[in-house]
Structures are given as structure tokens and as C-alpha cells.
Protein backbone atom coordinates (compact mmCIF):
# COMPACT_ATOMS: atom_id res chain seq x y z
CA UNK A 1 76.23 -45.64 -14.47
CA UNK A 2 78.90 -44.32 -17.12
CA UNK A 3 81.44 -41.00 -15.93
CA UNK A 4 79.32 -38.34 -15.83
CA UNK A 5 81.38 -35.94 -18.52
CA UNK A 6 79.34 -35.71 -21.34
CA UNK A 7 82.04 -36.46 -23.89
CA UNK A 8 82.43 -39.94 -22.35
CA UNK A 9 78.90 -40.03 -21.81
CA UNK A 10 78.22 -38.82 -25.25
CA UNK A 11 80.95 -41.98 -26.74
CA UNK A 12 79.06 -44.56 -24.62
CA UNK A 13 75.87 -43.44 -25.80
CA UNK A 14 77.36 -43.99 -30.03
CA UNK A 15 78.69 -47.30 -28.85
CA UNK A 16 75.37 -48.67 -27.55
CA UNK A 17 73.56 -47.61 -30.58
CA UNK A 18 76.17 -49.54 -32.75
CA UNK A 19 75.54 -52.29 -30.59
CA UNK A 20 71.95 -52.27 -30.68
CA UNK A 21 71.43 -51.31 -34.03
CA UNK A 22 69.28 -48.20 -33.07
CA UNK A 23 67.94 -45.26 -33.82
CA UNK A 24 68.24 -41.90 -31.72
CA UNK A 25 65.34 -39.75 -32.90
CA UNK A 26 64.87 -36.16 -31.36
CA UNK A 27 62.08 -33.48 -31.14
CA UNK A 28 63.88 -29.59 -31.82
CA UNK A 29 62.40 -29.18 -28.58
CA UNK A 30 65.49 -31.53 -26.92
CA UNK A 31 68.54 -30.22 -25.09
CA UNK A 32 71.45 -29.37 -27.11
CA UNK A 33 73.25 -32.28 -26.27
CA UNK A 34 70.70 -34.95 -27.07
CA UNK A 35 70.37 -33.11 -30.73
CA UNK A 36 73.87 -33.42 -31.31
CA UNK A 37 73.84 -36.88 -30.77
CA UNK A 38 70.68 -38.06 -32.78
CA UNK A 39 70.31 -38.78 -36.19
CA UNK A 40 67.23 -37.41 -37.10
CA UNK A 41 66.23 -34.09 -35.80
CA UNK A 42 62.48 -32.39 -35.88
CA UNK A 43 59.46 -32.03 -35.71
CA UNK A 44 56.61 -34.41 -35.65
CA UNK A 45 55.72 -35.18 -39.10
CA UNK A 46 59.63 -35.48 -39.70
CA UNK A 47 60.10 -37.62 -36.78
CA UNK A 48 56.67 -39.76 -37.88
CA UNK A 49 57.99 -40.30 -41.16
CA UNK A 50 61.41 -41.17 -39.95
CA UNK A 51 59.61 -43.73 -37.39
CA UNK A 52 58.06 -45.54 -40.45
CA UNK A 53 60.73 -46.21 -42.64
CA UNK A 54 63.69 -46.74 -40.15
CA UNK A 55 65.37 -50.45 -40.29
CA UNK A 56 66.96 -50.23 -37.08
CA UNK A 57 66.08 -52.76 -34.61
CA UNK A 58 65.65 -50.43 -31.56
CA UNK A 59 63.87 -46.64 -31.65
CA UNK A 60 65.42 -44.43 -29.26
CA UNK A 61 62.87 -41.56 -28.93
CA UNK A 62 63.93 -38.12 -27.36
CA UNK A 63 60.90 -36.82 -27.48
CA UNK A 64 57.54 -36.85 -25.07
CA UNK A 65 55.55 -40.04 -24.44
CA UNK A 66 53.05 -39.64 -27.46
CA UNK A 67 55.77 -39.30 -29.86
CA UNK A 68 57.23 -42.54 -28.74
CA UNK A 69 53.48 -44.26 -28.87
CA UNK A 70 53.52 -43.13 -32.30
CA UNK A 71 56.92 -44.91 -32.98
CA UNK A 72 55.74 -47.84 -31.64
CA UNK A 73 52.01 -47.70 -33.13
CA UNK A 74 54.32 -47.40 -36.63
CA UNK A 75 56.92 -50.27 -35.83
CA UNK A 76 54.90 -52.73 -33.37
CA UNK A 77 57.66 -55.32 -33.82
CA UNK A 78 60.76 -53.03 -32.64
CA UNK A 79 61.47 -52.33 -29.28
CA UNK A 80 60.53 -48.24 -28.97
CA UNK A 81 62.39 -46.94 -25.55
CA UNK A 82 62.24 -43.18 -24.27
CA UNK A 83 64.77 -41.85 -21.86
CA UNK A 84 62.11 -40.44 -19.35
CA UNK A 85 58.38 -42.11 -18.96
CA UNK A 86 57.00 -39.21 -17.24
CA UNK A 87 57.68 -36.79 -20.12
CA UNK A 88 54.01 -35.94 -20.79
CA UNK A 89 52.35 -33.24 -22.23
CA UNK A 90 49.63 -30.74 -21.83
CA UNK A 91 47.67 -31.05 -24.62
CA UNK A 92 47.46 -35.38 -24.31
CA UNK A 93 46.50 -34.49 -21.01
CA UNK A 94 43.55 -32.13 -21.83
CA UNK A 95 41.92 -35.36 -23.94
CA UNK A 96 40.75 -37.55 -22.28
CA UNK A 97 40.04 -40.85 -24.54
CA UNK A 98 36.66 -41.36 -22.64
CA UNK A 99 35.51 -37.75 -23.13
CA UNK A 100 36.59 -37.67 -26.13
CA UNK A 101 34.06 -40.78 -27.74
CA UNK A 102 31.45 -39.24 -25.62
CA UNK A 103 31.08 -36.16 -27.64
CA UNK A 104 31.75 -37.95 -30.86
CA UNK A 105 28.65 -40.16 -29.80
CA UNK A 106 26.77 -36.61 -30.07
CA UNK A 107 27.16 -36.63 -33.53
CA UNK A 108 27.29 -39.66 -36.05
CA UNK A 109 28.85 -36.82 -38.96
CA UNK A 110 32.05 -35.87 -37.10
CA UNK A 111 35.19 -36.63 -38.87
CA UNK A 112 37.86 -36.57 -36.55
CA UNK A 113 41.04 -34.96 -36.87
CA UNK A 114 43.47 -35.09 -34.33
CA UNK A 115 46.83 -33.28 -33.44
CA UNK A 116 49.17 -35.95 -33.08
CA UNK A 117 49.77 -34.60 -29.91
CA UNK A 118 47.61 -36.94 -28.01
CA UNK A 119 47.39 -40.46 -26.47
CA UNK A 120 47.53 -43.29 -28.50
CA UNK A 121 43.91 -44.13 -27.51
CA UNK A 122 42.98 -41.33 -28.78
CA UNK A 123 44.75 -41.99 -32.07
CA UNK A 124 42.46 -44.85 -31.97
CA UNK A 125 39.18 -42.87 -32.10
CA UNK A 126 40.33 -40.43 -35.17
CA UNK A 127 39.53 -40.85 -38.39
CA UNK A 128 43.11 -38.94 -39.36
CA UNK A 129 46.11 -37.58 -37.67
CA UNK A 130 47.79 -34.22 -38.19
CA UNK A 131 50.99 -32.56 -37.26
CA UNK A 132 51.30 -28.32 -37.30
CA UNK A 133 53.12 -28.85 -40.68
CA UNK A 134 50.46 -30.83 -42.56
CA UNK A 135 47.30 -29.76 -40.26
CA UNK A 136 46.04 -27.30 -43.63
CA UNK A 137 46.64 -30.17 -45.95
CA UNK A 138 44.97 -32.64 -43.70
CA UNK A 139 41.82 -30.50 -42.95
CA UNK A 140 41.59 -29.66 -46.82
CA UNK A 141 41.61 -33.33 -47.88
CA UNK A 142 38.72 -34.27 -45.14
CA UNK A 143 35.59 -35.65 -46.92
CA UNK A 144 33.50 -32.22 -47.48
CA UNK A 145 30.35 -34.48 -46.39
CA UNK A 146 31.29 -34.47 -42.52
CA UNK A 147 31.20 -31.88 -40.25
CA UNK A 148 34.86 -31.83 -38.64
CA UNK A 149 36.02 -32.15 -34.84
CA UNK A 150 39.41 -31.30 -34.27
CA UNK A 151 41.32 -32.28 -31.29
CA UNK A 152 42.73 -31.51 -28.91
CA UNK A 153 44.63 -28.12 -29.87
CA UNK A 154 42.10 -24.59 -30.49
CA UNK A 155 44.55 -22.23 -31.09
CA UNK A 156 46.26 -24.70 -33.99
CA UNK A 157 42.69 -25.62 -35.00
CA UNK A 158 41.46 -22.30 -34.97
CA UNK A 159 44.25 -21.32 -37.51
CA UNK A 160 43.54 -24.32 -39.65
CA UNK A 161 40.16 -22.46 -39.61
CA UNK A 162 41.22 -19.66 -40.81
CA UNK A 163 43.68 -20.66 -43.70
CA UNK A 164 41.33 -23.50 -44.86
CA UNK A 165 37.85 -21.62 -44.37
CA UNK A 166 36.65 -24.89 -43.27
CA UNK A 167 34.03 -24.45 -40.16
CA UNK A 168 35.52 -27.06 -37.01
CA UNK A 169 34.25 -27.81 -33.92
CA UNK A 170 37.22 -27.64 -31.45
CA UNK A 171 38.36 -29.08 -28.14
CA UNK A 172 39.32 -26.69 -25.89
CA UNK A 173 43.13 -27.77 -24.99
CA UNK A 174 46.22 -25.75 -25.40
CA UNK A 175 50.05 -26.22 -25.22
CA UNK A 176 50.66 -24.63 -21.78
CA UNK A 177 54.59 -23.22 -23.53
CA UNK A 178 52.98 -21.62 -26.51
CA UNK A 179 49.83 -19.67 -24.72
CA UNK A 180 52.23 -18.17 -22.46
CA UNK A 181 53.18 -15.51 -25.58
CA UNK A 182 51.00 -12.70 -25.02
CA UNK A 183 50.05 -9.71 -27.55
CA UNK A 184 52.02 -7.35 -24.93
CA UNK A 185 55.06 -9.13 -25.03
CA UNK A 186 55.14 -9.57 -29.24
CA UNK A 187 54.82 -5.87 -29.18
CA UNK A 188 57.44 -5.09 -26.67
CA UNK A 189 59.56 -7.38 -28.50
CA UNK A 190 59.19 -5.59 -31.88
CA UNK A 191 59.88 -2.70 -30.70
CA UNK A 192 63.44 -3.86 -29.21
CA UNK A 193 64.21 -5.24 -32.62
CA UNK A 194 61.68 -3.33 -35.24
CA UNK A 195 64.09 -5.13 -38.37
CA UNK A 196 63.51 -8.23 -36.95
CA UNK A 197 60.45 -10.55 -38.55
CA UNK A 198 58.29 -12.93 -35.72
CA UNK A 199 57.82 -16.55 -37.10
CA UNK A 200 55.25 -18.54 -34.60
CA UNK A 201 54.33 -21.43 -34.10
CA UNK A 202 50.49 -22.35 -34.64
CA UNK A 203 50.18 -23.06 -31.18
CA UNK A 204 50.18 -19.69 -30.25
CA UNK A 205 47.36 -17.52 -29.55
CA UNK A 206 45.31 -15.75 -32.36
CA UNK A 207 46.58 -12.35 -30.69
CA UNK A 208 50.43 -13.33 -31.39
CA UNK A 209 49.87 -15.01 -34.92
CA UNK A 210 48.20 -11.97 -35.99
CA UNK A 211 51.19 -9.84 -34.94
CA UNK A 212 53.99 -13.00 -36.49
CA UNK A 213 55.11 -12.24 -39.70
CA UNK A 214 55.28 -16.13 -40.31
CA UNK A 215 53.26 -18.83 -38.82
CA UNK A 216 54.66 -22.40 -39.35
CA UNK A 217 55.89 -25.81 -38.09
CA UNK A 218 58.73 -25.96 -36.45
CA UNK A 219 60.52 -27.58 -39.82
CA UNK A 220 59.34 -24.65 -41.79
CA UNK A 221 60.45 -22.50 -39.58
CA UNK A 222 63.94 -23.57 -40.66
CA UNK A 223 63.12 -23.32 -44.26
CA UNK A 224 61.87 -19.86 -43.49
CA UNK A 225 64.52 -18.86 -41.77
CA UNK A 226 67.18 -19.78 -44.28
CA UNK A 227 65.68 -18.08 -47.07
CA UNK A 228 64.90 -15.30 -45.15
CA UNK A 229 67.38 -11.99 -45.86
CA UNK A 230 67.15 -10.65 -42.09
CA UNK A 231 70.17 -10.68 -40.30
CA UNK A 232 67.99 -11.06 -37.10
CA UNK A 233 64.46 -13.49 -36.69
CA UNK A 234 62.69 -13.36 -32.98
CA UNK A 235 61.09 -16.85 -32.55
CA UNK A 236 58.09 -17.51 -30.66
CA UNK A 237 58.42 -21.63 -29.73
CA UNK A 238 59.82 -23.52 -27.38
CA UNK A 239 63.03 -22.42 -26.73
CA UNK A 240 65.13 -26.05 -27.76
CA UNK A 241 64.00 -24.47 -31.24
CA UNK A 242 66.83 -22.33 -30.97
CA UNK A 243 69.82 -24.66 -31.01
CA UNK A 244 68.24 -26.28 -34.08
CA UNK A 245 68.24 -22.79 -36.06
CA UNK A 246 71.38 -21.60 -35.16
CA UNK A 247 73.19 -25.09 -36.46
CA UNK A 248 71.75 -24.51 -40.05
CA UNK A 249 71.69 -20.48 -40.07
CA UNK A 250 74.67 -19.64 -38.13
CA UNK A 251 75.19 -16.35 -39.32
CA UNK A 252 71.75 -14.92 -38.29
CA UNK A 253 71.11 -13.62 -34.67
CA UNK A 254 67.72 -15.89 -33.37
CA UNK A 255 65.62 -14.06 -30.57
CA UNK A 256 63.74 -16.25 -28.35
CA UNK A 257 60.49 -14.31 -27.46
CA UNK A 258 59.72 -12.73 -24.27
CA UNK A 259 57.21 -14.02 -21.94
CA UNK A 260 56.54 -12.53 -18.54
CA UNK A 261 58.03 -15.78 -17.03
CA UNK A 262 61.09 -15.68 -19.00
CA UNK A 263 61.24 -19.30 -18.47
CA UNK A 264 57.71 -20.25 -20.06
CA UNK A 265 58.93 -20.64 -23.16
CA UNK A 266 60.90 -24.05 -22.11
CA UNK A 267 58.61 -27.06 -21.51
CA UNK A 268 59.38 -29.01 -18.87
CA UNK A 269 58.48 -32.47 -20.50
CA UNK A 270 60.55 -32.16 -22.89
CA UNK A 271 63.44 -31.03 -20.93
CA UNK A 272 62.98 -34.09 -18.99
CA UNK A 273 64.97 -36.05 -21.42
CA UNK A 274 69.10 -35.91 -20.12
CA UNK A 275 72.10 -37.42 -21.80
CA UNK A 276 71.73 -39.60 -18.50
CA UNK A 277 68.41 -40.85 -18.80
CA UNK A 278 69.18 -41.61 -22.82
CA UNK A 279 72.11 -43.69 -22.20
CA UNK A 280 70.21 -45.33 -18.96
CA UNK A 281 67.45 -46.42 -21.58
CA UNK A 282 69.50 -47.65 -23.97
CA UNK A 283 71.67 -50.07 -21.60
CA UNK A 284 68.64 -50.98 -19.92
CA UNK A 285 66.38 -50.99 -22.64
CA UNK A 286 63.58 -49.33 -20.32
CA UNK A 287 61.23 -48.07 -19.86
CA UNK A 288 59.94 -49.04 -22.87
CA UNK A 289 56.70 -48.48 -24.60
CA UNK A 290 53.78 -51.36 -25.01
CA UNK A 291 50.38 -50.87 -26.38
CA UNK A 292 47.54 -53.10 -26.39
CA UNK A 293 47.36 -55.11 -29.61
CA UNK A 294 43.54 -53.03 -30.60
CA UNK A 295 44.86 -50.49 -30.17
CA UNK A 296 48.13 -50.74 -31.90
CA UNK A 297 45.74 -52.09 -35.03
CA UNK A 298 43.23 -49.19 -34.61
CA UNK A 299 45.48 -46.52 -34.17
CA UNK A 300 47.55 -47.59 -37.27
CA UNK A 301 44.80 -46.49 -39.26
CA UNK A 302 44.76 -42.95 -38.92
CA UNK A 303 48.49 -42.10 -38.97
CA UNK A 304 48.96 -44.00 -41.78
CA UNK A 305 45.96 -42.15 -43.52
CA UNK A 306 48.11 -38.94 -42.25
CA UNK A 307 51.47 -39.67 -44.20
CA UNK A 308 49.36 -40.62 -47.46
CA UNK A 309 47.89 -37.34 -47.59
CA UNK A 310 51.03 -35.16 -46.79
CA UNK A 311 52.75 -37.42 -49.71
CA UNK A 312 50.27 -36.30 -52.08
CA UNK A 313 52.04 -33.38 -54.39
């Protein structure tokens, strides 16, 4: 192991990605540190898109395990590492692969879209992938001949619903940070800071977006926020969000919104990722991750649909 001060850490860390001629990509949701050292920060369309064009020989993803899958499902070749195997998430958990075919064998029609926030099986048996930031284009390009399953988010599908007016059946999973925001809290919030506009994130419940003055990716949110002419924003997303925003709008004042855990708002997979574990993965080069080669093929298909359509004007 390196000296545990993060400077030295942080050197070691730019040395063995000169060496290995990699690529550090984060999630907003990462710790301060790892941001600072990456070169691409965002969200999952950004980081999807970086994935696919990147020339380095090693993909260093700071992210949770799906994102990495995706990495590697892009770049089969490369070597894709992750600091932390265990960083999982909620709403790959809620779909199961299995259960999932079993209701799409209920229905020949369905045309399935799925939240890239799933497992790379599951990628596997979609017709398309979507991120929060291109879910409205995605849903609006679907073939207007099949009746549409989206997976595994509701809340996000049930505000692609409502922006698209296109009916959905939905899987009931949920991102266990973002359902944490209640209607009670938003309020109470507002009230503290009655200047101060809400941007959400899609995840959220239907009783918070109603009440958000913006509802948005996490890489609009930035956009929003720059143009924006408050002096104060309260944000309802993870709270790594945060350190993101106040690097490219460091004159405004971001509010993380209330929960009535004040630490729901921080999710614990993705906090899983330290500046130890990253420089551990690169030295070691583990854990890395493999997929089968059917899937790999199979679950090509549908992300690269995915960054077709959100290249379309």
C-alpha cells in the first residue's frame, strides 16, 4: 500500500494511469477526491459515451458495478477495473434477469426499454437502453406499434409518462437515495429558502417533482444551474452532486435537500469507491470486470441503439 496522505496518494494514482495508459471515469455521485482526480466527470449517458470512444488501454470506472459492465459491454477488448466490486445498486437489484424475461414472455408486443441502471443481463433482454437524460428521447423514438415495458425505475418511468404521453407498463423498482425525498420535507425546505428554485432528479417521487421547479439529469442539472439567475438552488440528488456544482458555479450557494435521515441522500454504493480502493485497482488491476461472450454480443445491441438515438438532432 502507498502513504496514506491523499496528496501522495493522489500523485501515485496520476503516475499509474500514465503508466497504464488509462482512463479514470467518475459518476457526480463520487467523493470529492476521486472527481478531482478523473478525467471525465458525470452522469451516465456522459460516462457511456465517454466509455465508447476512449483509446486508453485500461477503464478505470468510479462508479457502481453496472456502470463498469457497461464500459466493458462497450470496449470488450480493454481491461475495465472498478475500485470496489461490491458497489451495487438498488434498482439492478430490484430486476432480476429471470423475472424480468418471464413477464416479457406475457406479451410478444413489449418493447423494452431499460434504465441503464441494471445488470448487464438485463441489458441483454432490452430492445434499448436509456439514461435520465435521454429517457424522453428514447421513449419518443420507440416503434409506436409496441406496447412499451420500462424497467426497472417507476418513478423515472412514470415521468417519461408524463412528458411523452406515451402509456408504459412499469417495473416496480426505485433508487432507495432518491425516494427518501418526501413532499413534507420539499415544503419545509422552501419555506427556509422561498428564493431558492428545487431542481430534481427524475428519480424522485411524483410528490417532489411536482413541487421541483426543474426536473433533469444530473448533467442538466449543471446546465440549469449555470444559466440560472438565483444566487441560491436547493438540490434534491445524491449528495456527491454537490461538489460537481459548486466546481462550475462557484458563486451560487447549492442546498442539498432535507430528508428525515439527513444522511439518505448519500448512497452508500457509491460512496464505496475510496482514493484507496482506486489506486489498489489500478496497481493490481482487480477486480476487474468479465462478461460472458453472449452476453457481451447481446447486450451491445441495445446501448448502442441508445447513443444513436440521443445523437439524432
Amino acid at each position: 500500500m502507498p502513504p496514506a496522505r491523499p496528496d501522495a496518494l493522489s500523485r501515485q494514482i496520476l503516475d499509474l494511469k500514465k503508466k497504464l495508459n488509462a482512463v479514470i471515469l467518475a459518476h457526480n455521485y463520487q467523493v470529492p477526491e476521486i472527481q478531482d482526480l478523473a478525467d471525465f466527470v458525470g452522469d451516465s449517458l456522459g460516462l457511456s459515451q465517454q466509455a465508447a470512444k476512449t483509446s486508453a488501454e485500461v477503464i478505470v470506472f468510479c462508479g457502481v458495478h453496472f456502470m463498469a459492465e457497461t464500459a466493458k459491454i462497450l470496449n470488450p477488448m480493454k481491461v475495465v477495473v472498478l475500485p470496489d466490486k461490491d458497489a451495487g445498486c438498488s434498482l439492478e437489484e430490484s430486476c432480476p434477469a429471470a423475472k424480468l424475461q418471464a413477464l416479457q414472455q406475457t406479451n410478444p408486443n413489449f418493447w423494452t426499454i431499460s434504465y441503464i441502471n441494471c445488470s448487464a443481463e438485463v441489458k441483454a433482454l432490452s430492445d434499448i437502453i436509456c439514461t435520465s437524460g435521454n429517457a424522453v428521447k428514447i421513449a419518443n423514438a420507440a416503434p409506436r406499434d409496441r406496447d412499451l415495458l420500462f424497467v426497472p425505475d417507476e418513478n423515472l418511468g412514470a415521468w417519461v409518462m408524463e412528458k411523452t404521453g406515451r402509456p408504459m407498463t412499469l417495473w416496480r423498482g426505485s433508487c432507495y437515495v432518491h425516494v427518501e425525498w418526501t413532499h413534507e420535507s420539499i415544503v419545509r425546505i422552501r419555506g427556509q429558502y422561498p428564493g431558492a428554485p428545487i431542481v430534481a432528479h427524475p428519480e424522485c417521487t411524483r410528490a417532489v417533482r411536482m413541487l421541483a421547479d426543474e426536473v433533469c439529469s444530473t448533467e442538466k442539472m449543471v446546465g440549469y444551474c449555470r444559466s440560472s439567475p438565483a444566487k441560491a438552488i436547493i438540490i434534491a440528488t445524491e449528495a456527491g452532486m454537490l461538489h460537481r456544482l459548486r466546481k462550475e458555479c462557484p458563486n451560487k450557494e447549492f442546498i442539498p435537500a432535507p430528508t428525515d435521515n439527513c444522511r439518505c441522500n448519500e448512497c452508500r454504493f457509491m460512496k464505496m469507491n475510496t482514493l484507496e480502493k482506486l489506486y489498489d485497482c489500478m496497481a493490481n488491476l482487480e477486480p476487474r470486470v468479465e462478461l460472458s461472450e453472449a452476453t457481451l454480443s447481446r447486450a451491445r445491441l441495445p446501448i448502442e441503439r441508445m447513443l444513436e438515438v440521443s445523437a439524432r438532432s
